[in-house]
PDB file of N, CA and C in Angstrom:
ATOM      1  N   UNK A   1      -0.858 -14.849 -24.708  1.00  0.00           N
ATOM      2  CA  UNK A   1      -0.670 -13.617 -23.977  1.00  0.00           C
ATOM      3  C   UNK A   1       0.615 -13.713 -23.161  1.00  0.00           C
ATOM      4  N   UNK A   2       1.492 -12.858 -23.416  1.00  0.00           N
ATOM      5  CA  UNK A   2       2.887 -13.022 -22.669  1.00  0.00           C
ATOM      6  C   UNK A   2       2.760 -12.217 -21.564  1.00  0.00           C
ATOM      7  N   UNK A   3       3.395 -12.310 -20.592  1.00  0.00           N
ATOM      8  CA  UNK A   3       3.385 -11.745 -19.378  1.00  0.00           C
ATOM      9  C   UNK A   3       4.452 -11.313 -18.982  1.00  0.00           C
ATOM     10  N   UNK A   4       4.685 -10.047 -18.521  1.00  0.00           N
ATOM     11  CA  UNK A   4       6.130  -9.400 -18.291  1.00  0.00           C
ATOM     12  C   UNK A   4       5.925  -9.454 -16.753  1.00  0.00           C
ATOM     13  N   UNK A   5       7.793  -9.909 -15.914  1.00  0.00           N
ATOM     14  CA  UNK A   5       7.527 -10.547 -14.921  1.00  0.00           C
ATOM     15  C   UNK A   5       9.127  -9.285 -14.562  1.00  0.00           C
ATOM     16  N   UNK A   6       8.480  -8.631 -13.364  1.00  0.00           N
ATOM     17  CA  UNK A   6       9.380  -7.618 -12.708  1.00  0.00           C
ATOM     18  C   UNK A   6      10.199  -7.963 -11.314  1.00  0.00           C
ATOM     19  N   UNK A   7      11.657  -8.305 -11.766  1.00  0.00           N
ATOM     20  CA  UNK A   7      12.265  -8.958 -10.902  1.00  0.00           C
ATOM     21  C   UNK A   7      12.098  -8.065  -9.397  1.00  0.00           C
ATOM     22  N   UNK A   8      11.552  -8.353  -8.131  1.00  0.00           N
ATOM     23  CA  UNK A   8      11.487  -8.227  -7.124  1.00  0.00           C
ATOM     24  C   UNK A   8      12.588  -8.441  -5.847  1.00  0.00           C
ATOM     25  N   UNK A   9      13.832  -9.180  -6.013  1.00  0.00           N
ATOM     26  CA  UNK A   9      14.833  -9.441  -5.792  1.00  0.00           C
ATOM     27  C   UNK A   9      14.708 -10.783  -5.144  1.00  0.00           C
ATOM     28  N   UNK A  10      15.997 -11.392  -5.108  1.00  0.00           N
ATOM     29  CA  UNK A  10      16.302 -12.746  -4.564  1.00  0.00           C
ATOM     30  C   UNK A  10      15.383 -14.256  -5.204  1.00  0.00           C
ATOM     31  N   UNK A  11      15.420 -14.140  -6.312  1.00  0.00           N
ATOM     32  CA  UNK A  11      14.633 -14.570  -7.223  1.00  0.00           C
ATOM     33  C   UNK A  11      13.062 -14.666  -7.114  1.00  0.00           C
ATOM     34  N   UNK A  12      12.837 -13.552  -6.754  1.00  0.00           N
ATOM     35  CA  UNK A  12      11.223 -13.335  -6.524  1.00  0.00           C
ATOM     36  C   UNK A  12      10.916 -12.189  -7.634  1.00  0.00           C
ATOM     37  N   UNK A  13       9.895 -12.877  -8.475  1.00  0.00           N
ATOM     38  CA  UNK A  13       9.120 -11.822  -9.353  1.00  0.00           C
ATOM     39  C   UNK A  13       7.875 -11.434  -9.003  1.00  0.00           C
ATOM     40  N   UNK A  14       7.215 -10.495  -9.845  1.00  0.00           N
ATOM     41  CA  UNK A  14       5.654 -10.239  -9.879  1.00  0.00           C
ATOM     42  C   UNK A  14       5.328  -9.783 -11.092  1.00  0.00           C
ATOM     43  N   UNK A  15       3.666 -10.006 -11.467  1.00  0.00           N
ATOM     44  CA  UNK A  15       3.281  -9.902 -12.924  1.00  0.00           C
ATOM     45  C   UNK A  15       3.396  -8.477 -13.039  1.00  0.00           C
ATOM     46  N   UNK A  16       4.224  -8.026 -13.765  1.00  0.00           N
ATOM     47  CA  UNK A  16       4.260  -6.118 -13.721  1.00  0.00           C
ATOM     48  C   UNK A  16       2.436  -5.417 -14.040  1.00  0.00           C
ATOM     49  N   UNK A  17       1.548  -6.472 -14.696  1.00  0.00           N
ATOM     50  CA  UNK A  17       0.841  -5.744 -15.505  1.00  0.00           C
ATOM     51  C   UNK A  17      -0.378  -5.500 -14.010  1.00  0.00           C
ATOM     52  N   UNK A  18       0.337  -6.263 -12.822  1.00  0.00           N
ATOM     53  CA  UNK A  18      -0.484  -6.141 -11.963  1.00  0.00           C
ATOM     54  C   UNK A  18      -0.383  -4.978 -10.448  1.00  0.00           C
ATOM     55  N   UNK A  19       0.705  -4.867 -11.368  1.00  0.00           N
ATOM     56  CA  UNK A  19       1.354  -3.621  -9.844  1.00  0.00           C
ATOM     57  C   UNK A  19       0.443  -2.180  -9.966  1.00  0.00           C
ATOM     58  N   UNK A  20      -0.281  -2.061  -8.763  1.00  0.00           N
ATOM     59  CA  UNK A  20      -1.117  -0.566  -8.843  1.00  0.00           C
ATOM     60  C   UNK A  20       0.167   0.395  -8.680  1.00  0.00           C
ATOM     61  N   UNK A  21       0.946   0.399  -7.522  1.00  0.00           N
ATOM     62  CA  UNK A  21       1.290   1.418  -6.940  1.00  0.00           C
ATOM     63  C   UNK A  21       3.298   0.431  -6.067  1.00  0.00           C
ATOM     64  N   UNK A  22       3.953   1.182  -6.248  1.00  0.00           N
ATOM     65  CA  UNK A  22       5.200   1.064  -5.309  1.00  0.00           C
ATOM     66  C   UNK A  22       5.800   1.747  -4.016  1.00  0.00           C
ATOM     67  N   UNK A  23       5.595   1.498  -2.788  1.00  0.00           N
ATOM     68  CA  UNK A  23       6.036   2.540  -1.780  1.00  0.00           C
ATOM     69  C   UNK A  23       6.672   2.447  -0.632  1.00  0.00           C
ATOM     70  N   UNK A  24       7.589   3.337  -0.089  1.00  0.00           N
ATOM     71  CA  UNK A  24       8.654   2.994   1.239  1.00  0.00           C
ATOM     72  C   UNK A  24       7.488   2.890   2.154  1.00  0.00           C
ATOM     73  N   UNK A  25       7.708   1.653   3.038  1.00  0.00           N
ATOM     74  CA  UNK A  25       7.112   1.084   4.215  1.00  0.00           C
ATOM     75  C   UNK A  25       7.274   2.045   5.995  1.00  0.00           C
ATOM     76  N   UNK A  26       8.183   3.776   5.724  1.00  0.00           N
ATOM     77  CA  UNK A  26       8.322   4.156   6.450  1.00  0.00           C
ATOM     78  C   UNK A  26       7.032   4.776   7.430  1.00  0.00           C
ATOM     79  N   UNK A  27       5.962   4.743   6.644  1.00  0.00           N
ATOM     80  CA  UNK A  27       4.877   5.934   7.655  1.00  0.00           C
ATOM     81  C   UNK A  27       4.393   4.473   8.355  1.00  0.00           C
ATOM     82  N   UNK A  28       3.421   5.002   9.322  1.00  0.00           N
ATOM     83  CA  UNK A  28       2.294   4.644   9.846  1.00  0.00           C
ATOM     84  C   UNK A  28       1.409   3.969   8.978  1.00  0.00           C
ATOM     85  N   UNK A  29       0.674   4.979   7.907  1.00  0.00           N
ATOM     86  CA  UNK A  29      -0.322   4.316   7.117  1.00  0.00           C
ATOM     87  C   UNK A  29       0.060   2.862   6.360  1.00  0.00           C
ATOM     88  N   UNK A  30       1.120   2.743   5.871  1.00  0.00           N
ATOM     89  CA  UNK A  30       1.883   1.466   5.306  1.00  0.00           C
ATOM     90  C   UNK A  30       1.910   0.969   6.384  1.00  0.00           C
ATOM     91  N   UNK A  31       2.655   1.063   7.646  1.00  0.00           N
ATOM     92  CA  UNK A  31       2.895  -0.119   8.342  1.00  0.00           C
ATOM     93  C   UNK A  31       1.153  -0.860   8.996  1.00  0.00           C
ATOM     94  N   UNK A  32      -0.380   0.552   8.827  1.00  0.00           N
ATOM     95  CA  UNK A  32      -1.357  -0.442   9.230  1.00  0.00           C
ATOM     96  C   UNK A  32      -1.859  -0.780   7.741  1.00  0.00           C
ATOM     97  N   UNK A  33      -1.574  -1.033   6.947  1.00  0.00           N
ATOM     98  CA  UNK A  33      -1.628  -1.640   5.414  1.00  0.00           C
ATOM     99  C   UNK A  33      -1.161  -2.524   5.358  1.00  0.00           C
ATOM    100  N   UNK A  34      -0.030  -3.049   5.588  1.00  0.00           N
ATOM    101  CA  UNK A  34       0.760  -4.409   6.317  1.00  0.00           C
ATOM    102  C   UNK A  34      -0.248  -5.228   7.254  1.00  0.00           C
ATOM    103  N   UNK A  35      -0.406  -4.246   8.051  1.00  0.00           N
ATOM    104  CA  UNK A  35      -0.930  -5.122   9.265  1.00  0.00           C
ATOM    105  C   UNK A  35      -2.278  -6.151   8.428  1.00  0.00           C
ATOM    106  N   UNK A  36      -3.012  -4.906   8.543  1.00  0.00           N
ATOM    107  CA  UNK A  36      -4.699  -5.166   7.676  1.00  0.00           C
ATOM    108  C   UNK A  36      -4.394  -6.404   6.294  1.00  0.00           C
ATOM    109  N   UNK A  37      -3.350  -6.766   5.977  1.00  0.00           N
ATOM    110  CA  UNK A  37      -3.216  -7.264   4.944  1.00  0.00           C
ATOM    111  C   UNK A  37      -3.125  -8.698   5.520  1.00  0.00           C
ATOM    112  N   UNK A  38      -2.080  -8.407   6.499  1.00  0.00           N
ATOM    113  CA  UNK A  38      -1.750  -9.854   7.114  1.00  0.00           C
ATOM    114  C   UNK A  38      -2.754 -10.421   7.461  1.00  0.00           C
ATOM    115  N   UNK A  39      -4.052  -9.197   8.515  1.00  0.00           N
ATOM    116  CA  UNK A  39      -5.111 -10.234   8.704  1.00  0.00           C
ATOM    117  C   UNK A  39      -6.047 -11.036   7.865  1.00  0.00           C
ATOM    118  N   UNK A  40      -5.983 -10.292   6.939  1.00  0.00           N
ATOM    119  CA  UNK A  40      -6.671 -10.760   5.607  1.00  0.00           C
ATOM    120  C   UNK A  40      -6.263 -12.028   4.813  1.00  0.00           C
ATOM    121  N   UNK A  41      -5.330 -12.620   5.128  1.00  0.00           N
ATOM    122  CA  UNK A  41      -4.155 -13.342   4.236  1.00  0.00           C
ATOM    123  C   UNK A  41      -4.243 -12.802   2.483  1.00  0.00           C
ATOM    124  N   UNK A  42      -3.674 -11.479   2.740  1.00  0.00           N
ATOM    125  CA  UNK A  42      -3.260 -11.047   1.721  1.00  0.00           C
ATOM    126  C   UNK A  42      -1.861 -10.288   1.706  1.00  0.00           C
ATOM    127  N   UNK A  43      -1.218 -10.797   2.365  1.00  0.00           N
ATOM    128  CA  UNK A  43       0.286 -10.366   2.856  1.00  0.00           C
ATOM    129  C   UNK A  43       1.104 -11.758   1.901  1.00  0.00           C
ATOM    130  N   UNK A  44       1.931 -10.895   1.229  1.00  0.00           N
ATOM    131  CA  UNK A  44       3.084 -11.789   0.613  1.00  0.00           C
ATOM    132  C   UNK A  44       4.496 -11.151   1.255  1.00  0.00           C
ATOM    133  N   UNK A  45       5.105 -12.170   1.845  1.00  0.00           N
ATOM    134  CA  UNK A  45       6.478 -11.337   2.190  1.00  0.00           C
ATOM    135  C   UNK A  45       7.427 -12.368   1.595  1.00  0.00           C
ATOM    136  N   UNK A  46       7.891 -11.164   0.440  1.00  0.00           N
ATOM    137  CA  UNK A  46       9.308 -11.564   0.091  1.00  0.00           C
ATOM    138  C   UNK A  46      10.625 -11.161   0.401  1.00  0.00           C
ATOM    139  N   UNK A  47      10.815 -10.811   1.642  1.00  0.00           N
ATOM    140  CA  UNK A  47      11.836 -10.260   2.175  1.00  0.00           C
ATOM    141  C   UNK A  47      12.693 -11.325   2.465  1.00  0.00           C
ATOM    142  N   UNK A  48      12.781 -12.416   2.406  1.00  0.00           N
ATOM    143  CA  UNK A  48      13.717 -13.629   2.828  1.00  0.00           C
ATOM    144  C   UNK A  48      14.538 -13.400   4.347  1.00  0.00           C
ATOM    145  N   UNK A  49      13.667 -12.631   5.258  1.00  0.00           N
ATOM    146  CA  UNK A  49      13.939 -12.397   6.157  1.00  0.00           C
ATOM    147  C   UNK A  49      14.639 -10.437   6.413  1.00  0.00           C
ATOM    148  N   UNK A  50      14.875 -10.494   5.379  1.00  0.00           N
ATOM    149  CA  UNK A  50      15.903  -9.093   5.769  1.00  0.00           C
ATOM    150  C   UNK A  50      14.720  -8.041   5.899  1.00  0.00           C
ATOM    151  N   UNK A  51      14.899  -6.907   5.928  1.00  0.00           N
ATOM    152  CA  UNK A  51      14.370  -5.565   6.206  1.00  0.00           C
ATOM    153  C   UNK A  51      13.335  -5.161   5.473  1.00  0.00           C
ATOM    154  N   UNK A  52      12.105  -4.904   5.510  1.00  0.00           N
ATOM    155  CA  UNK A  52      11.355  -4.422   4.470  1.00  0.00           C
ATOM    156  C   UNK A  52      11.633  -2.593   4.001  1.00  0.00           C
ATOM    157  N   UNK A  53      11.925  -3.164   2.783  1.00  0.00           N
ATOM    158  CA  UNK A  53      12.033  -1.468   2.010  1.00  0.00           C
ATOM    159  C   UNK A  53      11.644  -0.994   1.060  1.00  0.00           C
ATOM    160  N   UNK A  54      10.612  -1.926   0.732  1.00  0.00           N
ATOM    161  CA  UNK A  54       9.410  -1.408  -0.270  1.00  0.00           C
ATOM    162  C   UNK A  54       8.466  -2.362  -0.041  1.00  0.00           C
ATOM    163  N   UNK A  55       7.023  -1.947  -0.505  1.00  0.00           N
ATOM    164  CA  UNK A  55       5.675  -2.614  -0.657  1.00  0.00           C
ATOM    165  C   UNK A  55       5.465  -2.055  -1.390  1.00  0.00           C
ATOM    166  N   UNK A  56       4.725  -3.006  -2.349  1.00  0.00           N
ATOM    167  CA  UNK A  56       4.096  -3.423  -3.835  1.00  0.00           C
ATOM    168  C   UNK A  56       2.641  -3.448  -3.421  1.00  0.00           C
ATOM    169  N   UNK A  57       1.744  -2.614  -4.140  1.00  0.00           N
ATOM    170  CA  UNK A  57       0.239  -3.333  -3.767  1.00  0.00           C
ATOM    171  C   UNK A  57      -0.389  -3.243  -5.318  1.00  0.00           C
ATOM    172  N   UNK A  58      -0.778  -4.750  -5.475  1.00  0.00           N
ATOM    173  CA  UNK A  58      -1.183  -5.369  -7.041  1.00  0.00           C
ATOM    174  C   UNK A  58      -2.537  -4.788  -6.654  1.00  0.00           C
ATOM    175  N   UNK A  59      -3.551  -4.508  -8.429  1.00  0.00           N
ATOM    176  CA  UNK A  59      -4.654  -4.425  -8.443  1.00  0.00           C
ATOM    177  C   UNK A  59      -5.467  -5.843  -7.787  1.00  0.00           C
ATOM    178  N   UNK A  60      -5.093  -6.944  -7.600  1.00  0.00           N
ATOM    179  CA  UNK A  60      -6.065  -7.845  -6.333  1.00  0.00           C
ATOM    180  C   UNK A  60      -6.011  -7.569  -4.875  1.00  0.00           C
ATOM    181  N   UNK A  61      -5.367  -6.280  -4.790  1.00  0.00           N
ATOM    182  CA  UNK A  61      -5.280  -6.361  -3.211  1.00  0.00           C
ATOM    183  C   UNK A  61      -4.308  -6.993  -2.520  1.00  0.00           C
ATOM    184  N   UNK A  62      -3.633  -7.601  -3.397  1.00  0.00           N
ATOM    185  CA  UNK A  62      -2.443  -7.990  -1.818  1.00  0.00           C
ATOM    186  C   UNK A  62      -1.543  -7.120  -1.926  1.00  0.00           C
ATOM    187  N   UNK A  63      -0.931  -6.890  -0.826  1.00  0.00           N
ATOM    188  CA  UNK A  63       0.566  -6.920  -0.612  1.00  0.00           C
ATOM    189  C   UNK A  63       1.529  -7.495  -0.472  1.00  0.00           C
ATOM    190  N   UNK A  64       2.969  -6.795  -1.186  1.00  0.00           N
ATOM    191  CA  UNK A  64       4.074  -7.546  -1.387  1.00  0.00           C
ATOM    192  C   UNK A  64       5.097  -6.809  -0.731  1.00  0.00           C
ATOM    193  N   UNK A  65       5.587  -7.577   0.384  1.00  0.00           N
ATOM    194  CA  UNK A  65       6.604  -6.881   1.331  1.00  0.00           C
ATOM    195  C   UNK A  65       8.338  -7.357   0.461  1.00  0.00           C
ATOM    196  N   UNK A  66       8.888  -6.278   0.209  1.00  0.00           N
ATOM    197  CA  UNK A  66      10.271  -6.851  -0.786  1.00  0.00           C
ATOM    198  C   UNK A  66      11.291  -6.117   0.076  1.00  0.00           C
ATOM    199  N   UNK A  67      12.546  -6.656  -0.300  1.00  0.00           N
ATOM    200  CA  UNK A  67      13.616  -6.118   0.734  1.00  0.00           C
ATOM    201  C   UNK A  67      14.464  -5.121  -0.152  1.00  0.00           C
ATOM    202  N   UNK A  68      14.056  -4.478  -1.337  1.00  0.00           N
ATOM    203  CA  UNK A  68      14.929  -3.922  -2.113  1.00  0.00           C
ATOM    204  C   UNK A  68      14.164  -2.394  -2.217  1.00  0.00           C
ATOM    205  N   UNK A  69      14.730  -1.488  -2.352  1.00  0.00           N
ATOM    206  CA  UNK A  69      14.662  -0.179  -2.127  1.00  0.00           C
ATOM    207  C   UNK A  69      13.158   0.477  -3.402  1.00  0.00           C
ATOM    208  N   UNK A  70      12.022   1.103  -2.793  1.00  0.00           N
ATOM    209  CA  UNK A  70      11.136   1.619  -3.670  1.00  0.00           C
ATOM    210  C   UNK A  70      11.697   2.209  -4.912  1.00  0.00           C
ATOM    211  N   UNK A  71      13.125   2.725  -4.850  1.00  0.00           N
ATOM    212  CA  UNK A  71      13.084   3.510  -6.114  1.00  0.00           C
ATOM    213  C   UNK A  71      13.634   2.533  -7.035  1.00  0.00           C
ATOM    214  N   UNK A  72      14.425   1.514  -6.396  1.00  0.00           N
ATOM    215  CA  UNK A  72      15.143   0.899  -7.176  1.00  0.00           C
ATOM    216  C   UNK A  72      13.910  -0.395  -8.054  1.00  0.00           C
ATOM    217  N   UNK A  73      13.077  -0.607  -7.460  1.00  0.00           N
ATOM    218  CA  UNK A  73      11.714  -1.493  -7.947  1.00  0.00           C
ATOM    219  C   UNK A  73      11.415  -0.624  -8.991  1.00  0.00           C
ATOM    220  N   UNK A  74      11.124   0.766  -8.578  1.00  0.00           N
ATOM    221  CA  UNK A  74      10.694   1.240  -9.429  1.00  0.00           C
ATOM    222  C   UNK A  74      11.016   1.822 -10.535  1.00  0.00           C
ATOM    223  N   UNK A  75      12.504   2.153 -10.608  1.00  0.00           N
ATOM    224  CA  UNK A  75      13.334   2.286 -12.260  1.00  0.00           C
ATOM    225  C   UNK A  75      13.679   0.616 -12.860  1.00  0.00           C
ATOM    226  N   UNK A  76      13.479  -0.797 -12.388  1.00  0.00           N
ATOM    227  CA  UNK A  76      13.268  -2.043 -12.733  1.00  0.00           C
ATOM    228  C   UNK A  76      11.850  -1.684 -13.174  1.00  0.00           C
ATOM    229  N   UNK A  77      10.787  -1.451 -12.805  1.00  0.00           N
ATOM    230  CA  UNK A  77       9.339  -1.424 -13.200  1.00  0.00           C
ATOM    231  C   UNK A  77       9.518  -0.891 -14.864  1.00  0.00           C
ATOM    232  N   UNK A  78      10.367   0.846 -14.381  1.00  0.00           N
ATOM    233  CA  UNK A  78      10.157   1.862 -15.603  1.00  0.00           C
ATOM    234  C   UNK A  78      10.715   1.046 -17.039  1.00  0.00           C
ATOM    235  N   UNK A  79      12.191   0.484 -16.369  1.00  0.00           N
ATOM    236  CA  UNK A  79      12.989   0.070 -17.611  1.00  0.00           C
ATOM    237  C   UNK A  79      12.448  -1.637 -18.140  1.00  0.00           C
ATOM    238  N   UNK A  80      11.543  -2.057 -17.687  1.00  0.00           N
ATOM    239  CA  UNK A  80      10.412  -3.070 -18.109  1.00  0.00           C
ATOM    240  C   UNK A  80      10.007  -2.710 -18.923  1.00  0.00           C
ATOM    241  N   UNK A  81       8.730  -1.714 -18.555  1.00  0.00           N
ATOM    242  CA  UNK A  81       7.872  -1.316 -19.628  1.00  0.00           C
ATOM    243  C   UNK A  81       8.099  -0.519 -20.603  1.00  0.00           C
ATOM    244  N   UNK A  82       9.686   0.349 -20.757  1.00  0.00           N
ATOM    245  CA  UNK A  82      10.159   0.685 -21.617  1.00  0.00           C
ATOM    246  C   UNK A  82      10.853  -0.160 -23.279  1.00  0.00           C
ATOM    247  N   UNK A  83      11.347  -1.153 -22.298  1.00  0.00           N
ATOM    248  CA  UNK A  83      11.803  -2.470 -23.307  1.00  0.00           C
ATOM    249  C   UNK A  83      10.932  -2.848 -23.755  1.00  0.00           C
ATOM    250  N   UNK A  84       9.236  -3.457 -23.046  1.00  0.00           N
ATOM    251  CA  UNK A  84       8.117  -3.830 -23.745  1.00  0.00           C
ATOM    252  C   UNK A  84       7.868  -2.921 -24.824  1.00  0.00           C
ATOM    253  N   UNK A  85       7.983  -1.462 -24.742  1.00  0.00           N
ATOM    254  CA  UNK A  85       7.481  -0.479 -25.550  1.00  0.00           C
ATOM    255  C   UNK A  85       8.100  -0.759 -27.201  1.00  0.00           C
ATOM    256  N   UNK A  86       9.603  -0.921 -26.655  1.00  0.00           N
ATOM    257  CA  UNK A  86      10.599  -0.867 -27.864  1.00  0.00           C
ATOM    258  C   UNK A  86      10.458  -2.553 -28.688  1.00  0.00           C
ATOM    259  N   UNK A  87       9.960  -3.446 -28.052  1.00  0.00           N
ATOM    260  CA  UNK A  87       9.587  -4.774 -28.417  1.00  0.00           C
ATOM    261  C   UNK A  87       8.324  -4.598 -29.693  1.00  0.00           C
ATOM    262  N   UNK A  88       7.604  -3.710 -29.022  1.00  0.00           N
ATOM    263  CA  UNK A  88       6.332  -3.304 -29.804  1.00  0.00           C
ATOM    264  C   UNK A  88       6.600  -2.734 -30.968  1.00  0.00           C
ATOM    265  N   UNK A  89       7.351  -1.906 -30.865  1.00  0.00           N
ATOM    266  CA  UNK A  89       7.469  -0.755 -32.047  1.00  0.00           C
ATOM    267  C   UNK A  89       8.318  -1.778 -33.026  1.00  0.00           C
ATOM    268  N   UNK A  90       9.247  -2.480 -32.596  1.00  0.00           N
ATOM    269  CA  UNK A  90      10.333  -3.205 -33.547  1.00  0.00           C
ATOM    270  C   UNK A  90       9.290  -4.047 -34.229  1.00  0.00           C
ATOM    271  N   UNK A  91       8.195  -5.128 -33.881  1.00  0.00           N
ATOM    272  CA  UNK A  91       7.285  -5.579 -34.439  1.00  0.00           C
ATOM    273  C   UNK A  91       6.577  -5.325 -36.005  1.00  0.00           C
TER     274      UNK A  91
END
């Protein structure tokens, strides 16, 4: 079983097949989604210190704090599973 791995930036990946949802960390509700996560130890921060500007939340429930922009994760996400698509069909 191969696993497609969605670069997250600064050499941090995640299993794409596990990402529910991608979103800017600007409201309230995200920042107590953060919080609640941390208490949980289900907080991953891959921000290598810099700014959080997107969160990732995988179907296990954690969160992934990344320093690279929601949309930009998320046309990396699109153009993933597009290449997987075209991998398939060439098969």
């Amino acid at each position: 079983m191969e696993q497609e791995l969605l670069n997250i930036g600064f050499g941090s990946t995640v299993v794409a097949d596990r990402i529910i949802t991608i979103l800017a960390p600007n409201s309230a509700p995200m920042k107590r989604l953060k919080d609640e996560a941390k208490e949980d130890k289900r907080l991953v921060d891959a921000t290598y210190g810099r700014r959080t500007r997107s969160i990732i939340l995988t179907d296990t429930n954690h969160v992934i704090l990344c320093a690279i922009q929601a949309e930009t994760v998320s046309q990396r996400f699109i153009a993933l599973r597009n290449s997987g698509k075209k991998a398939n069909e060439e098969e």
